[in-house]
Protein backbone atom coordinates (compact mmCIF):
# COMPACT_ATOMS: atom_id res chain seq x y z
CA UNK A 1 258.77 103.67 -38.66
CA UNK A 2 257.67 107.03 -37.47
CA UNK A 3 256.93 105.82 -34.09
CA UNK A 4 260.57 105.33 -33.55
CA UNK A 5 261.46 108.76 -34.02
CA UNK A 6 258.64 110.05 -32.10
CA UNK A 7 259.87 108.09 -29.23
CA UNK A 8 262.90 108.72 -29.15
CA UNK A 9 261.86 112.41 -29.36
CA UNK A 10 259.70 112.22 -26.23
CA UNK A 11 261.97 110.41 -24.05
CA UNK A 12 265.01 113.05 -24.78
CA UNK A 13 262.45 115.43 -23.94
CA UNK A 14 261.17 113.79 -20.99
CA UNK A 15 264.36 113.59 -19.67
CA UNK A 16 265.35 117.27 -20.75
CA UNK A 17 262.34 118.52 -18.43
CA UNK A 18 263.25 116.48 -15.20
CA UNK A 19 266.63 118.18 -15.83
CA UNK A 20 265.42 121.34 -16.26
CA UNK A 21 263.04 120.76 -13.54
CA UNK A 22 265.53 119.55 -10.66
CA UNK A 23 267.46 123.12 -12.13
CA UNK A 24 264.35 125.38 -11.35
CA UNK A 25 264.03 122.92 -7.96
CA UNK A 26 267.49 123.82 -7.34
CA UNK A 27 267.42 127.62 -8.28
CA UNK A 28 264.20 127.92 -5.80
CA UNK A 29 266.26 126.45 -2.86
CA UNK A 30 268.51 128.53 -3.06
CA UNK A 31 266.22 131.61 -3.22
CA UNK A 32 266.11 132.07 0.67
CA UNK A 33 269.89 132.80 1.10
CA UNK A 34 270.22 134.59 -1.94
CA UNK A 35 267.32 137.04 -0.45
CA UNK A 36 268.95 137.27 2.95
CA UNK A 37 272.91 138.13 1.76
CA UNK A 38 270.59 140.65 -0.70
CA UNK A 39 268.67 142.43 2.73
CA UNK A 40 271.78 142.37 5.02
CA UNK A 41 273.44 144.46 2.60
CA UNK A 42 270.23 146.58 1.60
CA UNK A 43 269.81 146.97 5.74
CA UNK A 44 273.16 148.10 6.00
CA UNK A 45 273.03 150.98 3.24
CA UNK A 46 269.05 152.16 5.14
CA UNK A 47 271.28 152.57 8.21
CA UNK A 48 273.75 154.41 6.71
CA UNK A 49 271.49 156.53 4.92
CA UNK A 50 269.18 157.45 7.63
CA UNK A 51 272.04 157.86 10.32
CA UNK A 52 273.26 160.62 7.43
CA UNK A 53 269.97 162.08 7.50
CA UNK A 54 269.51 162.25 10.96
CA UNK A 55 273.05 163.89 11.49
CA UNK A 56 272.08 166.53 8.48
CA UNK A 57 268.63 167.56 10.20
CA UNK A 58 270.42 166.83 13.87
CA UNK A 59 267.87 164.90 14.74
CA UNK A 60 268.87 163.33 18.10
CA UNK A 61 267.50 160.05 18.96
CA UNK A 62 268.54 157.08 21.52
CA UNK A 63 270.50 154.16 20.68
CA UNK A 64 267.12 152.61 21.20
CA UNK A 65 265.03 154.34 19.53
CA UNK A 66 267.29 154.11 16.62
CA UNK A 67 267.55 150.49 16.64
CA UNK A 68 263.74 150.48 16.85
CA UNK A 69 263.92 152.56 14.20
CA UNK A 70 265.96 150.68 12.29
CA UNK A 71 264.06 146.98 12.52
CA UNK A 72 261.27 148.66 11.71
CA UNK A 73 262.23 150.00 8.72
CA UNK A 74 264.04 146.57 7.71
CA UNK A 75 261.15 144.05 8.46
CA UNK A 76 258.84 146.32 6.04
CA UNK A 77 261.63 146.96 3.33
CA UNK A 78 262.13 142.91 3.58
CA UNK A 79 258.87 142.02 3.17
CA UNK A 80 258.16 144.09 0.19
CA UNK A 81 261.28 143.10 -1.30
CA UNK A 82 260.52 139.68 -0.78
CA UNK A 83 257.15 139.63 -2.55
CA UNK A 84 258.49 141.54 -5.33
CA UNK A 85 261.70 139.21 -6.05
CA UNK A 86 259.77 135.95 -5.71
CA UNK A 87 257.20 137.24 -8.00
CA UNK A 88 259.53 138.64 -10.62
CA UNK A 89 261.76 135.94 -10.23
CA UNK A 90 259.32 132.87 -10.70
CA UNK A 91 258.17 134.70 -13.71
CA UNK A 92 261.79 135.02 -15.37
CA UNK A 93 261.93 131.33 -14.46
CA UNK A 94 258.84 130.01 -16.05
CA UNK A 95 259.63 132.20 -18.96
CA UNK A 96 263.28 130.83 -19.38
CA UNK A 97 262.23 127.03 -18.62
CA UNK A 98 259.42 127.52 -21.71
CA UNK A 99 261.94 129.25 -24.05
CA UNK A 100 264.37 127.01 -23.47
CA UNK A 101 262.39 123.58 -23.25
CA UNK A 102 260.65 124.79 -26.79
CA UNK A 103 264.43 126.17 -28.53
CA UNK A 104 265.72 122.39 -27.29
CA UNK A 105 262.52 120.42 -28.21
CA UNK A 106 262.89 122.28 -31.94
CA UNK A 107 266.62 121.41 -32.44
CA UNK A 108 266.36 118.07 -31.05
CA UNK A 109 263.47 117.29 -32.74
CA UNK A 110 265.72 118.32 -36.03
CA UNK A 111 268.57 116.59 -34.95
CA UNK A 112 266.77 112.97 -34.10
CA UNK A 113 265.17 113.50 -37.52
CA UNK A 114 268.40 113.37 -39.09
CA UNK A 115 269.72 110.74 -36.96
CA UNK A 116 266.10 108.34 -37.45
CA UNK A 117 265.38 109.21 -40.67
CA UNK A 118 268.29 106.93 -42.91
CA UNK A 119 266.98 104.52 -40.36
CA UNK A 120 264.23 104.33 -41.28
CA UNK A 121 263.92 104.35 -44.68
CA UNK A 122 266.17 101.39 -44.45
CA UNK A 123 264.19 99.32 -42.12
CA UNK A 124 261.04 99.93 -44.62
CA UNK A 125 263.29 98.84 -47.18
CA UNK A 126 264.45 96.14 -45.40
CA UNK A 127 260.47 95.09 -44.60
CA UNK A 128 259.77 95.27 -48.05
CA UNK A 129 262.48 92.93 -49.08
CA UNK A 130 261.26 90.39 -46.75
CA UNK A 131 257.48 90.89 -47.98
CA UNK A 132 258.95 90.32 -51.64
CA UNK A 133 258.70 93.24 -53.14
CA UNK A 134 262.67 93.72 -54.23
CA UNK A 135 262.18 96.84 -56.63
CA UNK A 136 262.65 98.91 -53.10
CA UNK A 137 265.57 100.87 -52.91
CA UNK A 138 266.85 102.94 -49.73
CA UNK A 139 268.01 106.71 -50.20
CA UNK A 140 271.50 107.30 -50.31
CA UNK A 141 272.68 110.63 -49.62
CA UNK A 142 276.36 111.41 -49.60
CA UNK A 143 276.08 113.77 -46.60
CA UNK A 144 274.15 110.97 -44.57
CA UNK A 145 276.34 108.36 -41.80
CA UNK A 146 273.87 105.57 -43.10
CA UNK A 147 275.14 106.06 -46.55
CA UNK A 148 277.37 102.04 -46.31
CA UNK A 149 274.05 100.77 -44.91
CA UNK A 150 271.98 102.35 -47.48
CA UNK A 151 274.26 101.46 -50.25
CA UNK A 152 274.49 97.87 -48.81
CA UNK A 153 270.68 97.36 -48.28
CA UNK A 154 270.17 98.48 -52.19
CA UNK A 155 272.91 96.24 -53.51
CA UNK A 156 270.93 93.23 -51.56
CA UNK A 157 268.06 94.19 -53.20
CA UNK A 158 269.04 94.28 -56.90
CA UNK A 159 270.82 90.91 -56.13
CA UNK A 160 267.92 89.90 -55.19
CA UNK A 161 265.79 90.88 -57.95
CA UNK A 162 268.13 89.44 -59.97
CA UNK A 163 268.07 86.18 -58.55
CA UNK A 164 264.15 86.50 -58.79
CA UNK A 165 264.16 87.42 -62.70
CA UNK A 166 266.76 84.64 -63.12
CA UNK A 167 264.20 82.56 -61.44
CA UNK A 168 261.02 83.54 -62.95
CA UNK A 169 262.87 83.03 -66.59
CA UNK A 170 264.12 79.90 -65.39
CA UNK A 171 260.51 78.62 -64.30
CA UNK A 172 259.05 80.03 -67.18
CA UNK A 173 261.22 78.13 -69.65
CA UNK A 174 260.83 74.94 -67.72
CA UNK A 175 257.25 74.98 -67.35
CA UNK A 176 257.03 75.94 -71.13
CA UNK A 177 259.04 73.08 -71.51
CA UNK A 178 256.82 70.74 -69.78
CA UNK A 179 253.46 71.84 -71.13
CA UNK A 180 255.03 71.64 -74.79
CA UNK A 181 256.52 68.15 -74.75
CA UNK A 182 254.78 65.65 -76.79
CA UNK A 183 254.97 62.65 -73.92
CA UNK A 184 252.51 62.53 -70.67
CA UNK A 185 254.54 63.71 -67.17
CA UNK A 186 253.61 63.85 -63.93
CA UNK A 187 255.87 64.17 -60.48
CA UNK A 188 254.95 62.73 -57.85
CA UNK A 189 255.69 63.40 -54.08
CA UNK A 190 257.61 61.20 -51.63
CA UNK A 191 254.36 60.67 -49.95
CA UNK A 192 252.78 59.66 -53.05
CA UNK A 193 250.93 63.21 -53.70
CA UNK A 194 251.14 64.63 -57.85
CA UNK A 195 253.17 67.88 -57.42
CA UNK A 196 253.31 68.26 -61.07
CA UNK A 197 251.41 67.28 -64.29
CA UNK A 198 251.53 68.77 -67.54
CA UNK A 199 248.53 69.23 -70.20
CA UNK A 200 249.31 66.16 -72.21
CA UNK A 201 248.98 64.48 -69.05
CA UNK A 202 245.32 65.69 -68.37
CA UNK A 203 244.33 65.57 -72.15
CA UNK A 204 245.37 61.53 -72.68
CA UNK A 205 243.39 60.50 -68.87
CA UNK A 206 240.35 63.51 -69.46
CA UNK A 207 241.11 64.99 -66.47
CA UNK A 208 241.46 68.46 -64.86
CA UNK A 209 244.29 70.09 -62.87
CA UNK A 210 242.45 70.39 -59.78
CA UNK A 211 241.55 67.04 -60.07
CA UNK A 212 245.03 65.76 -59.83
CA UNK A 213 247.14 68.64 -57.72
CA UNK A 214 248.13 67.72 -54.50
CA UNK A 215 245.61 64.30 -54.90
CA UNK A 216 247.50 60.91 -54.12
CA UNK A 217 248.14 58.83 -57.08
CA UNK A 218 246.50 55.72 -56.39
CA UNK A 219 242.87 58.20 -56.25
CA UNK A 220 242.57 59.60 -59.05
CA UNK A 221 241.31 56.83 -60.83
CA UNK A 222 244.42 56.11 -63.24
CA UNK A 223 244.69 52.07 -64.84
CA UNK A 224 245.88 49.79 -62.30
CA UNK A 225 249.06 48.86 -64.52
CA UNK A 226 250.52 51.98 -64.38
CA UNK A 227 249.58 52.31 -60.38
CA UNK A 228 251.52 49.00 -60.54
CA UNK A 229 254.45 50.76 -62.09
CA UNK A 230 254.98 53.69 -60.17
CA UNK A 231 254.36 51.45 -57.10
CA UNK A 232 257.44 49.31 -58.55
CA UNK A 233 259.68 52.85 -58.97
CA UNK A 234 258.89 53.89 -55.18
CA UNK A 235 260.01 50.25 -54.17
CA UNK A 236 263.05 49.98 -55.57
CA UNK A 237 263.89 53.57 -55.56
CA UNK A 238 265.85 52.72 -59.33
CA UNK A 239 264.76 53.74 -63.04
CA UNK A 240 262.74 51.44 -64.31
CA UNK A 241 261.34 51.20 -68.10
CA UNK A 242 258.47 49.20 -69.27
CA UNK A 243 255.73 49.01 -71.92
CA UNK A 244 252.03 49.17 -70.90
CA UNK A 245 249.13 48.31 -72.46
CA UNK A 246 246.27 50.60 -70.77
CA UNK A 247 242.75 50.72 -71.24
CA UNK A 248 241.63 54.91 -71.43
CA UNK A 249 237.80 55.53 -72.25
CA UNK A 250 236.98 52.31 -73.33
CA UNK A 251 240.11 52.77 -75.85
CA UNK A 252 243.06 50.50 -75.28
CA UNK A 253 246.74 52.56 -75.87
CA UNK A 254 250.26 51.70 -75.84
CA UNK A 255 252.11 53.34 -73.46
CA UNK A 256 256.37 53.09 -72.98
CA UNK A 257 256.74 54.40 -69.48
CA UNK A 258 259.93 55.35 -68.07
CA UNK A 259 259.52 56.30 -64.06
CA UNK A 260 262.89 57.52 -61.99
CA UNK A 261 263.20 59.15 -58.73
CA UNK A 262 264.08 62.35 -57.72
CA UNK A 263 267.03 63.13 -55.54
CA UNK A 264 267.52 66.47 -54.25
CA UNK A 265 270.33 68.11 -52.40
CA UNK A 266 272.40 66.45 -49.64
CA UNK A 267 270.84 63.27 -51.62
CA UNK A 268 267.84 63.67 -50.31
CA UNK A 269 264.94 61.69 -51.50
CA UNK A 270 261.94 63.85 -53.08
CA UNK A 271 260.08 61.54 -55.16
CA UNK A 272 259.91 60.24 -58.23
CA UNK A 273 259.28 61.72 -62.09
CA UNK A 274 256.91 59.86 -64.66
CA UNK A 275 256.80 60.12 -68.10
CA UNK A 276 254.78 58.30 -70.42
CA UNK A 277 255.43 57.88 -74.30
CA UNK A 278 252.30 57.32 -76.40
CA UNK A 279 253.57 54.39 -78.86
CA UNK A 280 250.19 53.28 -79.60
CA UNK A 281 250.10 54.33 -83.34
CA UNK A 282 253.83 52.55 -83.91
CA UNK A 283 252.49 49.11 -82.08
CA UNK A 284 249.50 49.80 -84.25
CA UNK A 285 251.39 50.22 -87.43
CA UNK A 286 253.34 47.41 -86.65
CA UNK A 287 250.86 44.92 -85.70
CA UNK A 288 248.79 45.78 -89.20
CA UNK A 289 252.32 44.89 -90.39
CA UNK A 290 252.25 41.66 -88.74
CA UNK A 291 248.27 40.94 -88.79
CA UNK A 292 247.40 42.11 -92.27
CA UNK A 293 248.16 38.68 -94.17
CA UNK A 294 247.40 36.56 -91.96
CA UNK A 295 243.23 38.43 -91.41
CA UNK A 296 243.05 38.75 -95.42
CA UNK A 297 244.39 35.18 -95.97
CA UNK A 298 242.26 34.14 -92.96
CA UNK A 299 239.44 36.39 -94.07
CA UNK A 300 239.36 35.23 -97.65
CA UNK A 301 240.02 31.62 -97.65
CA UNK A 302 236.32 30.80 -96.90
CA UNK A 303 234.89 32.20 -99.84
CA UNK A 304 237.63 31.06 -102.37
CA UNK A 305 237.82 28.04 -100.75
CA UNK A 306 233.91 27.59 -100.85
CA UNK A 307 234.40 29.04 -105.15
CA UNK A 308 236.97 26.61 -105.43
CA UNK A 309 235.83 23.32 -103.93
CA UNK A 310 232.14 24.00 -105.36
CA UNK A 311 233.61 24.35 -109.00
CA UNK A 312 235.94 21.33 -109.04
CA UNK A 313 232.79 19.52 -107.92
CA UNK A 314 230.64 20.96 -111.38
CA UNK A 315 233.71 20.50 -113.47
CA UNK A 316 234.10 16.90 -112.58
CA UNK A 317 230.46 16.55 -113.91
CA UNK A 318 228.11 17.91 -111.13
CA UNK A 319 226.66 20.05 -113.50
CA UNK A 320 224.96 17.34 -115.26
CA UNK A 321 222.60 17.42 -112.32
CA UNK A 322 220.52 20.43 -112.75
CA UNK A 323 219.16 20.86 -109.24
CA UNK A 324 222.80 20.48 -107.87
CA UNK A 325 224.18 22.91 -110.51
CA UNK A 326 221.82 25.61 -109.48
CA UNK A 327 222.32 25.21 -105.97
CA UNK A 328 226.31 25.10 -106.21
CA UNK A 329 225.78 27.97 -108.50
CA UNK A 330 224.12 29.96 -105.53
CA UNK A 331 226.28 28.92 -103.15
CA UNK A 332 229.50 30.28 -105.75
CA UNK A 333 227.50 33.55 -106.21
CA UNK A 334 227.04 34.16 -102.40
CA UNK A 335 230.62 33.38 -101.89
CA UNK A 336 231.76 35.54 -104.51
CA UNK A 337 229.14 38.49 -102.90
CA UNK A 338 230.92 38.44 -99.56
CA UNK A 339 234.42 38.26 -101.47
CA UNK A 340 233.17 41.46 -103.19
CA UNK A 341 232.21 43.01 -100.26
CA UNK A 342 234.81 42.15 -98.37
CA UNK A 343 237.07 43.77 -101.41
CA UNK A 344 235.49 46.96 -101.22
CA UNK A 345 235.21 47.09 -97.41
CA UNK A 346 239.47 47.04 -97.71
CA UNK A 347 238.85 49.43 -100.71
CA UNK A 348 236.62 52.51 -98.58
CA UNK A 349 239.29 51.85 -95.03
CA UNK A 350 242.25 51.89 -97.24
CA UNK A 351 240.79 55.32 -98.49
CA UNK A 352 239.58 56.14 -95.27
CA UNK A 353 242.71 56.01 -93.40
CA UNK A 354 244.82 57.84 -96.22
CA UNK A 355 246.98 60.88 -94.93
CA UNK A 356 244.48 63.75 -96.15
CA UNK A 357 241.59 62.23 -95.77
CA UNK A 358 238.58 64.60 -95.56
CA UNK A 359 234.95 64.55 -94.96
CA UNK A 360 232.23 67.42 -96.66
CA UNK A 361 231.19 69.16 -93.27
CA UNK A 362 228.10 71.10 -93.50
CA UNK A 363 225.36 71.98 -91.79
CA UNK A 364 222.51 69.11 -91.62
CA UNK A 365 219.64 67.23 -89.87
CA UNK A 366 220.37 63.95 -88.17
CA UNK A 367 216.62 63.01 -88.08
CA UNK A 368 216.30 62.50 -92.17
CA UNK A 369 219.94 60.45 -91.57
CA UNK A 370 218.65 58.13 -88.57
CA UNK A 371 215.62 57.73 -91.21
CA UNK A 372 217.14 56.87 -94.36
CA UNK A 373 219.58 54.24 -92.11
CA UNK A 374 216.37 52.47 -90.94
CA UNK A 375 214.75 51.84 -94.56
CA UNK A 376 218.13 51.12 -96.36
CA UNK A 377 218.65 48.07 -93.36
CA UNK A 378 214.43 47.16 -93.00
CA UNK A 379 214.40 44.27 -95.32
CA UNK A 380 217.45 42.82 -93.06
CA UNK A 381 215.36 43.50 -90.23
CA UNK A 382 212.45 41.98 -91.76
CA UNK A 383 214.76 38.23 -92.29
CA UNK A 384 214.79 38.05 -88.75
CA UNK A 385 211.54 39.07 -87.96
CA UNK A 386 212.30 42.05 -85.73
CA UNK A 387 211.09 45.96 -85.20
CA UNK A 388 212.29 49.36 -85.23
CA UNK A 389 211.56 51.51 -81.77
CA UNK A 390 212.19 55.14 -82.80
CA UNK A 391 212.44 57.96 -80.40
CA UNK A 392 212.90 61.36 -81.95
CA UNK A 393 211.56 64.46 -80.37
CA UNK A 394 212.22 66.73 -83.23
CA UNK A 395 215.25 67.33 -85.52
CA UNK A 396 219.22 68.33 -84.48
CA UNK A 397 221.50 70.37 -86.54
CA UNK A 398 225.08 69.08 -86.61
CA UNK A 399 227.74 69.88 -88.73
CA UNK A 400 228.84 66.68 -90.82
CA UNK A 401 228.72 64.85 -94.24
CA UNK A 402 225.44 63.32 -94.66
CA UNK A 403 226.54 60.10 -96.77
CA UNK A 404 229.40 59.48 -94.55
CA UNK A 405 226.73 59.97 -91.34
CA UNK A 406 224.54 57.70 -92.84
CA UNK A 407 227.45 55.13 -93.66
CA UNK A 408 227.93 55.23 -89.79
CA UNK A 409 223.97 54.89 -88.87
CA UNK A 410 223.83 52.04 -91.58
CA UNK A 411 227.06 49.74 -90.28
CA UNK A 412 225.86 50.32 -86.49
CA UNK A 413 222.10 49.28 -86.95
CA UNK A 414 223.69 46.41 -89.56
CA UNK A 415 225.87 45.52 -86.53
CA UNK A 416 222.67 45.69 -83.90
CA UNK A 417 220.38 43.02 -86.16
CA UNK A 418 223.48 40.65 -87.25
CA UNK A 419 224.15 40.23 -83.13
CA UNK A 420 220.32 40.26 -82.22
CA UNK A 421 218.30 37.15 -82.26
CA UNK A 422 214.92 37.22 -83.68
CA UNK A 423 212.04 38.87 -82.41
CA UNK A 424 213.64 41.68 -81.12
CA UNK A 425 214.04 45.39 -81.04
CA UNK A 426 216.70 47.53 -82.15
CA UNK A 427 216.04 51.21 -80.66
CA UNK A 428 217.19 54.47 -82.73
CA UNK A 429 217.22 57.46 -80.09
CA UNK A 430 218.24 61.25 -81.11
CA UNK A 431 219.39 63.43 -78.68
CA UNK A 432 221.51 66.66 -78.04
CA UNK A 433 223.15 69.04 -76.08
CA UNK A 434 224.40 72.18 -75.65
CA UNK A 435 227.60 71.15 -77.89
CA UNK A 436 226.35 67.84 -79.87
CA UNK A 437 223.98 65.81 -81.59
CA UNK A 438 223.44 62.53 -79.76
CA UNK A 439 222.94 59.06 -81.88
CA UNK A 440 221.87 56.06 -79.47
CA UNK A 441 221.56 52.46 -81.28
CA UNK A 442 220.57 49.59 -78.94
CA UNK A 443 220.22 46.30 -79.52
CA UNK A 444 218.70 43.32 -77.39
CA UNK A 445 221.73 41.15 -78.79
CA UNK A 446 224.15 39.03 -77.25
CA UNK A 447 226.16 41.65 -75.46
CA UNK A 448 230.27 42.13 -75.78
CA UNK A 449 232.58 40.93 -72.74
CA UNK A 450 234.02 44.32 -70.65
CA UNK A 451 237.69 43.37 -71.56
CA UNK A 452 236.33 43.59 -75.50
CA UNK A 453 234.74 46.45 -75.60
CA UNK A 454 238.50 48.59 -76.00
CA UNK A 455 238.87 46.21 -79.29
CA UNK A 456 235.57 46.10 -81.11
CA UNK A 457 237.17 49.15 -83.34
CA UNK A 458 239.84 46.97 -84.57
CA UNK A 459 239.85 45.86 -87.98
CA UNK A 460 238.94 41.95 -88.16
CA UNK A 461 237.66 41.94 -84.67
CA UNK A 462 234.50 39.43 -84.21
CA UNK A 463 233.09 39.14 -80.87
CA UNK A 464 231.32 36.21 -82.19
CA UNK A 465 232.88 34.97 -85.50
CA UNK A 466 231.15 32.19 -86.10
CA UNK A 467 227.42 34.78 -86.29
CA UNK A 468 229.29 37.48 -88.02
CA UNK A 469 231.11 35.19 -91.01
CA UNK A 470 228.01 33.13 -91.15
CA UNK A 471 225.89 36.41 -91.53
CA UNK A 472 227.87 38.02 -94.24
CA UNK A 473 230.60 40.38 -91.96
CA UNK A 474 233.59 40.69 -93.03
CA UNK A 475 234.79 42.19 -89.55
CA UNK A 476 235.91 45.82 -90.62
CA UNK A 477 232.44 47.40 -90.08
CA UNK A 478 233.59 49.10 -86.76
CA UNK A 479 236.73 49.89 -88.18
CA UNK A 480 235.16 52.48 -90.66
CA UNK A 481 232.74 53.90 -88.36
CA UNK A 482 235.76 54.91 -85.80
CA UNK A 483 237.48 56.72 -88.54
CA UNK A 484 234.55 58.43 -90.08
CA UNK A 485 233.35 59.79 -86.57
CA UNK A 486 236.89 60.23 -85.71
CA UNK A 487 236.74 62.42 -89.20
CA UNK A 488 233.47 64.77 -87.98
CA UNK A 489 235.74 65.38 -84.81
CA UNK A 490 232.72 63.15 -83.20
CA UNK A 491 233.12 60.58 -80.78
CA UNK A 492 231.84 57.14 -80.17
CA UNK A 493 230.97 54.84 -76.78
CA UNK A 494 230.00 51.98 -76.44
CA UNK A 495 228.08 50.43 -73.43
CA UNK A 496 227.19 46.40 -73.62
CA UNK A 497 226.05 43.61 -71.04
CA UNK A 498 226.71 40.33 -71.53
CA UNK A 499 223.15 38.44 -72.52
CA UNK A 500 221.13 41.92 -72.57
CA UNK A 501 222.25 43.78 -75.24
CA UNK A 502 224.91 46.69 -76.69
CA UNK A 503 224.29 50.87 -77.02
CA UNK A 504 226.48 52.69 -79.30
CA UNK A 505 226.69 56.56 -78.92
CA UNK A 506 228.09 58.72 -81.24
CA UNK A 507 228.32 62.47 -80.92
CA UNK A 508 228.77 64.92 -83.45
CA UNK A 509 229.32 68.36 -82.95
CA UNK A 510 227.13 70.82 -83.40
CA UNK A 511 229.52 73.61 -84.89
């Protein structure tokens, strides 16, 4: 803002100087006339002095010689006068033009100071304001002109920076707001672009931020029934509410989704808002509600059945017949087995799924777990004729509860030779990585459809029920592995073709 002072400072002098210049331009043309009013009157006093002379001394010359006399005398009085005025008088001048041009040039220069300087220290106020920076303030001096601007320009700014705290607060709470609530949102653009997610959002789909900002909906890889949905909100342009079933991670959740759009001012259309209730542990709840006779009933009516019809038979004289007794006999006691079992498989998930449930974390080795699993389920490898293929490099130290780690090892290679048909190989892998131990169990069995794989976790589930029942299941295997990994903070995957076989991975962490 300096530069505005400094111009206006050299053009007031600039124009100060031609002034002063056409003035010495002026003075210097006049000069000549000046000079000869100053030697007609100087020639006049010669010739009165030298006529008094000349009467004094009597000297006695000719009117001619006398005027010779005379001119003479003039011309060289003139011309040394002449040379002696100019001189003197061009030296006054450039003297007076300096003096004056520098006394002007330091008052002005005081004077536009004053006048610029309220300027502009309100224009760099000003500038700042527009760059965003509204703690500037302009001076304000009562003895300034500028003070109403000065005092206006500061009032703008602490309005301003009011409006800007207001703001900030403002966003603060509502972003607060979003990344707090319990339920899933996400805003999305008029062009279909995500403007806004929060961090239940990216938790629930595994996702990162920059994954998602600014990203069009239908590419970010999110289920197809909730692309359907927010397809349906941007159609009709109405709230809409509906319950989805989606598949996340090969895990299948219950979703109540309510999508509406977003008007701004002058009712102009911005959008639409989604947000995404997680009901999967009340459709749960309720469908154990619903399903929980029914599988027991289901579940136990085979063996008590068997118990039952097998024991009317000896009671109405069967057991005269030795050979028959001892085989209904067997037939009661393997009944009765898978009855037991199937008792204390309800017995350990009942437990298992107890508010306050807790495993004994500590640190161990998997490789003495994967181990142990093999020999305790060998002799039901050994029915069906099939082999162990181990690959274990060399030991990894987890954090977990060895019984409840080999619980999981021995339900997932039980699982592996029940679906497997004979003569083949069930692989045990360890692995790790920087944050987990890995445990890989593959089978060569009969493979689980894509659409299944979300549901092999639930309790009662059979891919094949007719195998599992006939092989001794009683269909909540699964069901206690997910909550005991689910325990160690572990996770578990599982990857399956139809006809070639099924890989379970579980991963534990390390610390």
């Amino acid at each position: 803002m300096k530069s505005m002072s400094n111009r206006l400072f050299l053009t007031f002098m600039l124009l100060l100087g031609t002034i002063l210049a056409v003035l010495m331009i002026v003075i210097g043309q006049l000069f000549p006339v000046y000079i000869k009013q100053y030697n007609e009157q100087a020639n006049t006093h010669i010739q009165a002095s030298m006529s008094q002379v000349m009467d004094e001394r009597k000297i006695e010359l000719s009117q001619e010689d006398q005027e010779a006399l005379f001119a003479a005398q003039s011309m060289e009085q003139e011309d040394s006068l002449l040379t002696f005025v100019r001189a003197r008088l061009y030296i006054i001048l450039a003297i007076l033009f300096t003096i004056t041009l520098i006394l002007i040039g330091i008052i002005s220069r005081y004077m536009i100071r004053n006048f610029t300087a309220p300027i502009d220290n309100v224009t760099e106020t000003a500038l700042e304001l527009a760059k965003g920076n509204y703690r500037a303030r302009a001076h304000e001096n009562e003895y300034e002109r500028m003070i109403p601007l000065s005092h206006s320009i500061n009032i703008l700014a602490r309005n301003l920076q009011d409006i800007t705290t207001i703001r900030e607060v403002e966003e603060e709470r509502l972003k607060t707001l979003i990344e707090n609530m319990g339920s899933s949102l996400m805003m999305i653009g008029r062009e279909g672009n995500i403007s806004i997610v929060n961090r239940v959002f990216l938790e629930r789909f595994g996702m990162q931020i920059d994954e998602v900002q600014g990203k069009v909906f239908r590419t970010i890889g999110l289920p197809k029934s909730l692309e359907q949905f927010i397809d349906h909100v941007f159609l009709t342009e109405m709230p809409y509410r509906q319950q989805i079933k989606m598949e996340i991670k090969q895990e299948l959740y219950n979703k109540e989704v309510y999508g509406a759009p977003v008007i701004g001012d002058h009712g102009r259309w911005l959008g639409v808002v989604i947000v995404m209730h997680d009901i999967t542990e009340l459709v749960r709840l309720e469908q154990i509600r619903k399903d929980f006779v029914a599988n027991v009933s289901h579940e136990l009516r085979t063996p008590i059945t068997s118990i039952k019809g097998f024991s009317e038979t000896l009671l109405d004289g069967a057991y005269k017949d030795e050979k028959m007794l001892i085989s209904f006999l067997e037939i009661i006691y393997k009944e009765s087995n898978r009855l037991q079992m199937l008792i204390q498989d309800l017995l350990e998930l009942s437990k298992i799924e107890q508010h306050g449930f807790t495993v004994n974390i500590m640190p161990m080795g998997l490789q003495d777990v994967l181990i142990r699993g093999a020999e305790l389920t060998a002799p039901r490898l050994d029915e069906k004729n099939m082999s162990f293929h181990v690959d274990i490099e060399r030991d990894v130290q987890v954090m977990g509860d060895a019984n409840r780690i080999i619980q999981i090892v021995t339900n997932l290679i039980t699982n592996a030779i029940t679906y497997s048909p004979e003569n083949t190989t069930v692989s045990i892998r360890l692995k790790e990585n920087e944050t987990h131990g890995i445990i890989e169990i593959e089978d060569q069995g009969i493979g689980i459809e894509k659409h299944e794989i979300a549901r092999v976790f639930e309790r009662f589930y059979r891919v094949d029920r007719a195998r599992s029942r006939n092989s001794g299941g009683t269909g909540l295997g699964l069901a206690i592995v997910k909550h005991l990994v689910d325990a160690h903070h572990g996770r578990i995957q599982v990857e399956s073709e139809v006809g070639v076989g099924t890989k379970m991975i579980v991963t534990i962490p390390k610390n």
